[in-house]
C-alpha atoms as a PDB file:
ATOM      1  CA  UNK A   1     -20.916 -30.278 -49.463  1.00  0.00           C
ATOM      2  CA  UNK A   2     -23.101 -30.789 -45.843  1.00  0.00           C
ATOM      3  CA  UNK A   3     -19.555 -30.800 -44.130  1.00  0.00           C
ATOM      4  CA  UNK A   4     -18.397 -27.493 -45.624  1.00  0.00           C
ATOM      5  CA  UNK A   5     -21.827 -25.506 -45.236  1.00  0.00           C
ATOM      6  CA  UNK A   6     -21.928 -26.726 -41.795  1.00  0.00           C
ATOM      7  CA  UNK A   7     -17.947 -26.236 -41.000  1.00  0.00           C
ATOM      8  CA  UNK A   8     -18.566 -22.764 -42.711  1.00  0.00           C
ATOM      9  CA  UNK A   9     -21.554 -21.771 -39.831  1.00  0.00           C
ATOM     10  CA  UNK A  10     -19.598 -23.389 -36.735  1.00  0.00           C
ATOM     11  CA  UNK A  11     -15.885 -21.710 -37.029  1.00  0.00           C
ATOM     12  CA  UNK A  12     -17.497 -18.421 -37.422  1.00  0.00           C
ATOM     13  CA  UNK A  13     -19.569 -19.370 -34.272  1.00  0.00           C
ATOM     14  CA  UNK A  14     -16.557 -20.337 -32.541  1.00  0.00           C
ATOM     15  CA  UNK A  15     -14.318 -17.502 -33.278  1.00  0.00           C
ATOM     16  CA  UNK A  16     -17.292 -14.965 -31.795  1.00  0.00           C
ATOM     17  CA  UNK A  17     -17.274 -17.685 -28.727  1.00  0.00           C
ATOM     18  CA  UNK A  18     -13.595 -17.267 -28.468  1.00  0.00           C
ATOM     19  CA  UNK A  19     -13.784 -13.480 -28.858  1.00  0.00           C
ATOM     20  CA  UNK A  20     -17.083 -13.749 -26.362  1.00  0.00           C
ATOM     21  CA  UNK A  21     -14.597 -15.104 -24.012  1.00  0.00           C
ATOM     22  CA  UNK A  22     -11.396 -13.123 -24.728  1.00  0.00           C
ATOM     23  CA  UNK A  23     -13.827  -9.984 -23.624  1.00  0.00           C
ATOM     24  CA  UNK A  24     -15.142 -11.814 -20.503  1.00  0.00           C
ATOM     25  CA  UNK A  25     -11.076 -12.706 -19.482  1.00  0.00           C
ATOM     26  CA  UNK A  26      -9.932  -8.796 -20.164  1.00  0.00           C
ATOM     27  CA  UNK A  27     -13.108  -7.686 -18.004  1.00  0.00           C
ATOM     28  CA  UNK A  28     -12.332  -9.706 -15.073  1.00  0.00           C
ATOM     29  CA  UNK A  29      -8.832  -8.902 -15.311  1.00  0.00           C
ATOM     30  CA  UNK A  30      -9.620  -5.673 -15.216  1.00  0.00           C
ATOM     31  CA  UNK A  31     -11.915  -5.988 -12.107  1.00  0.00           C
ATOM     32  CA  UNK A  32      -9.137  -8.424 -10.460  1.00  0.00           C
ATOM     33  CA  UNK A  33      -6.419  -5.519 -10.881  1.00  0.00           C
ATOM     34  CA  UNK A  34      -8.759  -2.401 -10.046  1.00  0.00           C
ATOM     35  CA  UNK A  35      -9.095  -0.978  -6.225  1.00  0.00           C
ATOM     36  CA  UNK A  36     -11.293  -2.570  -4.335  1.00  0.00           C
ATOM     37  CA  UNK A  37     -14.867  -1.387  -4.174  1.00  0.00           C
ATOM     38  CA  UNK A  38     -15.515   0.459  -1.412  1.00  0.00           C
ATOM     39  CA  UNK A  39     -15.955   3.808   0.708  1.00  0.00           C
ATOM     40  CA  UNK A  40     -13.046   5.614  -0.784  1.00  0.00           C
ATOM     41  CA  UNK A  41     -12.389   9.332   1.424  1.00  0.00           C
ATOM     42  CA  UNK A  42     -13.676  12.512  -0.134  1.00  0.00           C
ATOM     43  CA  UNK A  43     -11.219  13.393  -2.933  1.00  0.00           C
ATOM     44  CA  UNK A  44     -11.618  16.517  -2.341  1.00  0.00           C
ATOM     45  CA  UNK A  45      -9.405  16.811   1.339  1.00  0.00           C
ATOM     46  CA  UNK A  46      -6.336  16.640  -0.636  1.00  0.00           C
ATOM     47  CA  UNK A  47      -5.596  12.976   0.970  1.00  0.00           C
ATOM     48  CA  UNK A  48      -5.670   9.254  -0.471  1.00  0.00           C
ATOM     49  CA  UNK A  49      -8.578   8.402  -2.769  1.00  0.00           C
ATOM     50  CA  UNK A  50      -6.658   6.873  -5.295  1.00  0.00           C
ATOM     51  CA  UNK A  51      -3.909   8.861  -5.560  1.00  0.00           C
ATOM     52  CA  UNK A  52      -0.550   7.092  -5.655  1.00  0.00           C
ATOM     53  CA  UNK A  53       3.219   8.752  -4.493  1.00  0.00           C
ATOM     54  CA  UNK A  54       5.293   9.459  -7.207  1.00  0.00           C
ATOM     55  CA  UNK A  55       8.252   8.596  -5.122  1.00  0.00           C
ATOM     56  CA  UNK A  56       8.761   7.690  -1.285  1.00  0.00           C
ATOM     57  CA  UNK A  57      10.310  10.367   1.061  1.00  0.00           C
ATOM     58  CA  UNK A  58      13.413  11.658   1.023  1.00  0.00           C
ATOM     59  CA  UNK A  59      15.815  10.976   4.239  1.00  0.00           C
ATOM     60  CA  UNK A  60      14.753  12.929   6.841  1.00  0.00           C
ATOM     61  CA  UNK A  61      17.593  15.604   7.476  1.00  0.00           C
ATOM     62  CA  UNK A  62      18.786  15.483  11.436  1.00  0.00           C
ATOM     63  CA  UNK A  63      17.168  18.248  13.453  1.00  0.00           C
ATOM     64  CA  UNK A  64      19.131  21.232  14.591  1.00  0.00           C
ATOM     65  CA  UNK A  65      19.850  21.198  17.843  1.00  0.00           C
ATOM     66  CA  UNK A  66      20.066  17.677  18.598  1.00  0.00           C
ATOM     67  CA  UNK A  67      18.161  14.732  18.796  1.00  0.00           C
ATOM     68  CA  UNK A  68      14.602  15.155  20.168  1.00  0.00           C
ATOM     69  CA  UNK A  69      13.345  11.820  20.661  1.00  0.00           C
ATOM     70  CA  UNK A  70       9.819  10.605  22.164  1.00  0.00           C
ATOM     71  CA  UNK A  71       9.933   8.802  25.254  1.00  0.00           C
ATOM     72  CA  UNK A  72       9.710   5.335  25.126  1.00  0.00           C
ATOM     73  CA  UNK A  73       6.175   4.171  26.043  1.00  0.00           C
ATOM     74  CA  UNK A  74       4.799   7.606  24.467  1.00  0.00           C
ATOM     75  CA  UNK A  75       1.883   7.828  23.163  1.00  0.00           C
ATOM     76  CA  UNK A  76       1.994   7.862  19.197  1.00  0.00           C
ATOM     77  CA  UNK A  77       1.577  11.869  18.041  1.00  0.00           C
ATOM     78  CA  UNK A  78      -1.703  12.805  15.310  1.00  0.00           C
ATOM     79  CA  UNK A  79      -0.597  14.139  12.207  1.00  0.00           C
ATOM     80  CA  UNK A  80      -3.705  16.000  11.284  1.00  0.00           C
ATOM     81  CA  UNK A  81      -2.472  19.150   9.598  1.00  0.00           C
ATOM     82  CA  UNK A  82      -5.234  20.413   8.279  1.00  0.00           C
ATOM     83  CA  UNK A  83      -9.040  20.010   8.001  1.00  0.00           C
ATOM     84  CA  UNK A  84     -10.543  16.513   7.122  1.00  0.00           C
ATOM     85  CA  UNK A  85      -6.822  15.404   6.924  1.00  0.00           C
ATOM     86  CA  UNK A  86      -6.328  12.110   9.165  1.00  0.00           C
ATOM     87  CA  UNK A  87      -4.483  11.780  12.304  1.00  0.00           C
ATOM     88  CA  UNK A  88      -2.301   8.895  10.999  1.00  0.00           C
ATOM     89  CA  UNK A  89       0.532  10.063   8.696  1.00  0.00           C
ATOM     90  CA  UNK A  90      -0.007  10.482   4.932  1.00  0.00           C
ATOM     91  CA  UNK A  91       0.469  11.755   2.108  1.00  0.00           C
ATOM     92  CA  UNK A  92      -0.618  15.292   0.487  1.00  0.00           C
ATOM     93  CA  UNK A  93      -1.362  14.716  -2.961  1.00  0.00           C
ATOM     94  CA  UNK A  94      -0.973  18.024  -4.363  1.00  0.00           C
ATOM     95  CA  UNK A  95       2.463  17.460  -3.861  1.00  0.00           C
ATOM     96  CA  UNK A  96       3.271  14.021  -2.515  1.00  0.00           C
ATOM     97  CA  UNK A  97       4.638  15.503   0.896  1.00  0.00           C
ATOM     98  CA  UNK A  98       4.930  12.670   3.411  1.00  0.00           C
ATOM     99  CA  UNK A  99       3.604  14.155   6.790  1.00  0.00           C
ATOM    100  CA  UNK A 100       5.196  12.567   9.630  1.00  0.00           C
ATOM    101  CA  UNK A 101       8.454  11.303   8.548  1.00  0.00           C
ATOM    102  CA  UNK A 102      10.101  14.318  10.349  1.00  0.00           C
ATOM    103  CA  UNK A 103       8.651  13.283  13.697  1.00  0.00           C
ATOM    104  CA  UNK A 104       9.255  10.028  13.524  1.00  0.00           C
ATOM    105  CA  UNK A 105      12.818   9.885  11.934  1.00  0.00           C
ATOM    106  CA  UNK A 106      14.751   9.338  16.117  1.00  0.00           C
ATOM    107  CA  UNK A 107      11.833   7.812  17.145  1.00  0.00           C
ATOM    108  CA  UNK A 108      13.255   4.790  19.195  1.00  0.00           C
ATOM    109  CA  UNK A 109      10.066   2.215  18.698  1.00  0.00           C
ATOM    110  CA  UNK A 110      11.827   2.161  15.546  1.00  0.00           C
ATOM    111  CA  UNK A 111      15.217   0.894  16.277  1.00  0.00           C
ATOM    112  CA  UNK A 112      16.074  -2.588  15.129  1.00  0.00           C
ATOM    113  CA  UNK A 113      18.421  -4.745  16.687  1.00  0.00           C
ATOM    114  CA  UNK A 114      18.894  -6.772  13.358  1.00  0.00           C
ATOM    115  CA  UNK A 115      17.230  -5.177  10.564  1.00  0.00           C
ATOM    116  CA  UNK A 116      16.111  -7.277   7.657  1.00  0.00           C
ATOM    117  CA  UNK A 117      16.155 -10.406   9.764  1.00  0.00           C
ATOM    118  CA  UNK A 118      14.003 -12.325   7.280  1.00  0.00           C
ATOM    119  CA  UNK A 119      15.750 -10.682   4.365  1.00  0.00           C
ATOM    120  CA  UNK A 120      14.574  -8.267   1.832  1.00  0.00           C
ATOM    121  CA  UNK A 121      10.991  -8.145   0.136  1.00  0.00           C
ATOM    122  CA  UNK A 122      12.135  -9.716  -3.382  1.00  0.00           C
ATOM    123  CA  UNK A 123       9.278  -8.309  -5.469  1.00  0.00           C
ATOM    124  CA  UNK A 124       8.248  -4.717  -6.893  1.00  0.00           C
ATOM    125  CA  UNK A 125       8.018  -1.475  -4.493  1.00  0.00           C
ATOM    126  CA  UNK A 126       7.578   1.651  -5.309  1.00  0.00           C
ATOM    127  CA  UNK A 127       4.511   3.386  -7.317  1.00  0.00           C
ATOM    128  CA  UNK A 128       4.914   0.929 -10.500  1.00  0.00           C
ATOM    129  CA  UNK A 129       3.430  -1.646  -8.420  1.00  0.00           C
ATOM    130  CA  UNK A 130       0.211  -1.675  -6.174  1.00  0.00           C
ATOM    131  CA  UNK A 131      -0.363  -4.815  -3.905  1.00  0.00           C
ATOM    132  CA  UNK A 132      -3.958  -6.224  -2.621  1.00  0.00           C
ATOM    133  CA  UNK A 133      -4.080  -7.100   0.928  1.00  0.00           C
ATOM    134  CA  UNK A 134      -4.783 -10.641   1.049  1.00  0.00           C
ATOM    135  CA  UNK A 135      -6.351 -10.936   4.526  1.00  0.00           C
ATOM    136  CA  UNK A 136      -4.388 -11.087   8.143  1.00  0.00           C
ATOM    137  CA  UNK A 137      -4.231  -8.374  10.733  1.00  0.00           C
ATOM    138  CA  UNK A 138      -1.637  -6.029  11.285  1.00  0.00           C
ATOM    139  CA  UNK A 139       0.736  -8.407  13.430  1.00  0.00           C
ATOM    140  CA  UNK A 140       0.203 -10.590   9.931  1.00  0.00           C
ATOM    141  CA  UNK A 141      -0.846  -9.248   6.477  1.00  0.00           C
ATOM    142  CA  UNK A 142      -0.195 -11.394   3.307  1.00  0.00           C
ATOM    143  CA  UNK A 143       0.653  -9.592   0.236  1.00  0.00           C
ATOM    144  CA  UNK A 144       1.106 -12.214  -3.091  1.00  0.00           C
ATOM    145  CA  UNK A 145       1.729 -14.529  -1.237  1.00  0.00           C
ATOM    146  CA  UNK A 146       4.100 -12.624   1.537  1.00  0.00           C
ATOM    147  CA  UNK A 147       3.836 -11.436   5.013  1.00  0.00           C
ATOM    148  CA  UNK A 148       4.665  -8.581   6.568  1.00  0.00           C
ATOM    149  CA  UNK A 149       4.071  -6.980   9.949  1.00  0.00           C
ATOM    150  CA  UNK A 150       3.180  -3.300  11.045  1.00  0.00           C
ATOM    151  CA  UNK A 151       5.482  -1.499  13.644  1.00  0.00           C
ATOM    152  CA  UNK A 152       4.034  -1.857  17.285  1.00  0.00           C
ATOM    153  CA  UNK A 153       4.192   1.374  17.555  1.00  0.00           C
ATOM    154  CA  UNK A 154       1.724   2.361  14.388  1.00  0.00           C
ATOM    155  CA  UNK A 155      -1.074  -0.355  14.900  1.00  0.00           C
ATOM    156  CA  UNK A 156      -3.477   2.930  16.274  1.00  0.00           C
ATOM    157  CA  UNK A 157      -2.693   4.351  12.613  1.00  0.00           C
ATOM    158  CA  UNK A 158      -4.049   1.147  10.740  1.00  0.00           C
ATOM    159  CA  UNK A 159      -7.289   0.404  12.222  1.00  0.00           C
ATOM    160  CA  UNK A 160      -9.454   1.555   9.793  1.00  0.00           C
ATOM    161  CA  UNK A 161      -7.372  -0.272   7.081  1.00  0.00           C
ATOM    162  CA  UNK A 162      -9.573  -2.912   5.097  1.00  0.00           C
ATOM    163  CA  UNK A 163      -7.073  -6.255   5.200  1.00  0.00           C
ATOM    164  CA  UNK A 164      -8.335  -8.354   2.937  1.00  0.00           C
ATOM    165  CA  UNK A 165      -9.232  -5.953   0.027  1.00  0.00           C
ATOM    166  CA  UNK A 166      -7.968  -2.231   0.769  1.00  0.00           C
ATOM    167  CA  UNK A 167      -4.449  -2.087  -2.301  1.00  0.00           C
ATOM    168  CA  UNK A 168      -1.085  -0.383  -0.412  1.00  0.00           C
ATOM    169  CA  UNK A 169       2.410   0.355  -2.338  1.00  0.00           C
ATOM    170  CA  UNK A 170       5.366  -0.592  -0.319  1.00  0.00           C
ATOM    171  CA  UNK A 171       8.448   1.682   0.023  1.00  0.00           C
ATOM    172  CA  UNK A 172      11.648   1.898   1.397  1.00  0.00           C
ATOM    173  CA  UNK A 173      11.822   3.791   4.654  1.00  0.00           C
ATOM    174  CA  UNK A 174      14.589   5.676   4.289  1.00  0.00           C
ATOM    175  CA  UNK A 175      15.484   6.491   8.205  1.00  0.00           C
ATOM    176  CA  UNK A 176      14.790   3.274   9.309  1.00  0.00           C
ATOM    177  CA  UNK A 177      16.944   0.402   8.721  1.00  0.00           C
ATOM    178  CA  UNK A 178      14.787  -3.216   8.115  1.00  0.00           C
ATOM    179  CA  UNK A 179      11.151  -1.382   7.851  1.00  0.00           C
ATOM    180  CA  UNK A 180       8.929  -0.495   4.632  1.00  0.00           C
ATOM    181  CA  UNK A 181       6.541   2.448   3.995  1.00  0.00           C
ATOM    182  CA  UNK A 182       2.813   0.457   3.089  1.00  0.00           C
ATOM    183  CA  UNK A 183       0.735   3.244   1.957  1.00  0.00           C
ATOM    184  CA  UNK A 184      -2.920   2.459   1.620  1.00  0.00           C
ATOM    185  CA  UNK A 185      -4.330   3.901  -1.604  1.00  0.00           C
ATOM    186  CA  UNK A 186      -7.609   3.982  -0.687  1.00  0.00           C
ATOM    187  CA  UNK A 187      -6.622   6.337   2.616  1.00  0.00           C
ATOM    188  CA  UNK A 188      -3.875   8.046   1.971  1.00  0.00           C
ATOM    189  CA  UNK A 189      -2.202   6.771   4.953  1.00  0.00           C
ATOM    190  CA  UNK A 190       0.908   4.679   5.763  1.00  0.00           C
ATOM    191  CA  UNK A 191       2.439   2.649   8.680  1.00  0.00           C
ATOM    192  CA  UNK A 192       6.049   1.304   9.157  1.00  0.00           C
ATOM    193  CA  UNK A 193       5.807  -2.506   8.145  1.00  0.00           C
ATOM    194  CA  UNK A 194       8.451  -5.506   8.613  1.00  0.00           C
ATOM    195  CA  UNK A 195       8.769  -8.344   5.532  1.00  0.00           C
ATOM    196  CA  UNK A 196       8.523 -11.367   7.357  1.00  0.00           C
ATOM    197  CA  UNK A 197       9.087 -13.708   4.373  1.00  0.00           C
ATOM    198  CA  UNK A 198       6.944 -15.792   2.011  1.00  0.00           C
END
């Protein structure tokens, strides 16, 4: 009769434990899979703070008129289009316009000799998926456990980018043969980045 009191008080005690800890696990999953904590831009200048591209940009039609491409060695242009807007390009989130694909789309600095060298990113892009940078530089950022590289040519555009906790969502550059769009949630920003492999 001592054994079934006492079994009686402990399983209930165990299943609040295990529901104690259940609670604790969905918390800290939670936490693990939320943006990182820290100085998000005023979400009021129509830029980054959360929001996420439905979709990446379209090609970028060819300009009429010919090609008009920078010089090489030029000094990367500002995008600011408007108030409190950064000079990297981004994305509007009113309507998920990418600003400076249309500049950039002959841009030689983004010419590959062999694109997709190291192959093809063989996880999730696009907006269903949101990465945490796992530390690195530009020249080297991990992913999950992958690497990738920004373009030479948009390092100025990524220094305020926070590499070992700021989340990005990688798309497919559509001009650019062998590069990916990583768009930084947090900023509303993005830079032309190379997979490099696991």
């Amino acid at each position: 009769m001592k054994a079934l009191i006492a079994a009686s008080l402990i399983i209930p005690a165990l299943a609040l434990g295990g529901a104690a800890t259940n609670a604790c696990a969905g918390q800290q999953a939670k936490r693990s899979s939320a943006p990182a904590a820290h100085a998000a831009p005023p979400a009021d200048r129509g830029v980054g703070a959360g929001h996420i591209p439905a979709h990446g940009p379209p090609p970028t039609p060819a300009p009429k008129g010919g090609v008009h491409a920078p010089a090489r060695g030029a000094s990367p242009p500002t995008f600011r289009d408007a108030p409190g807007h950064p000079e990297a390009p981004h994305v509007h989130a009113e309507n998920d316009e990418w600003v400076g694909m249309q500049a950039m789309r002959d841009n030689p600095a983004y010419h590959l000799d062999h694109p997709w060298e190291h192959g093809h990113f063989p996880q999730t892009i696009g907006p269903s998926h949101i990465w945490r940078l796992h530390g690195g530089v530009a020249a080297r950022f991990n992913v999950g456990g992958f690497f990738f590289e920004v373009a030479p040519y948009d390092i100025g555009y990524c220094t305020d980018w926070l590499w070992d906790s700021d989340d990005i969502v990688l798309y497919l550059d559509p001009d650019h043969p062998g590069w990916y769009l990583a768009y930084n949630v947090r900023l509303g920003t993005y830079v032309h980045v190379m997979y490099l492999g696991p």
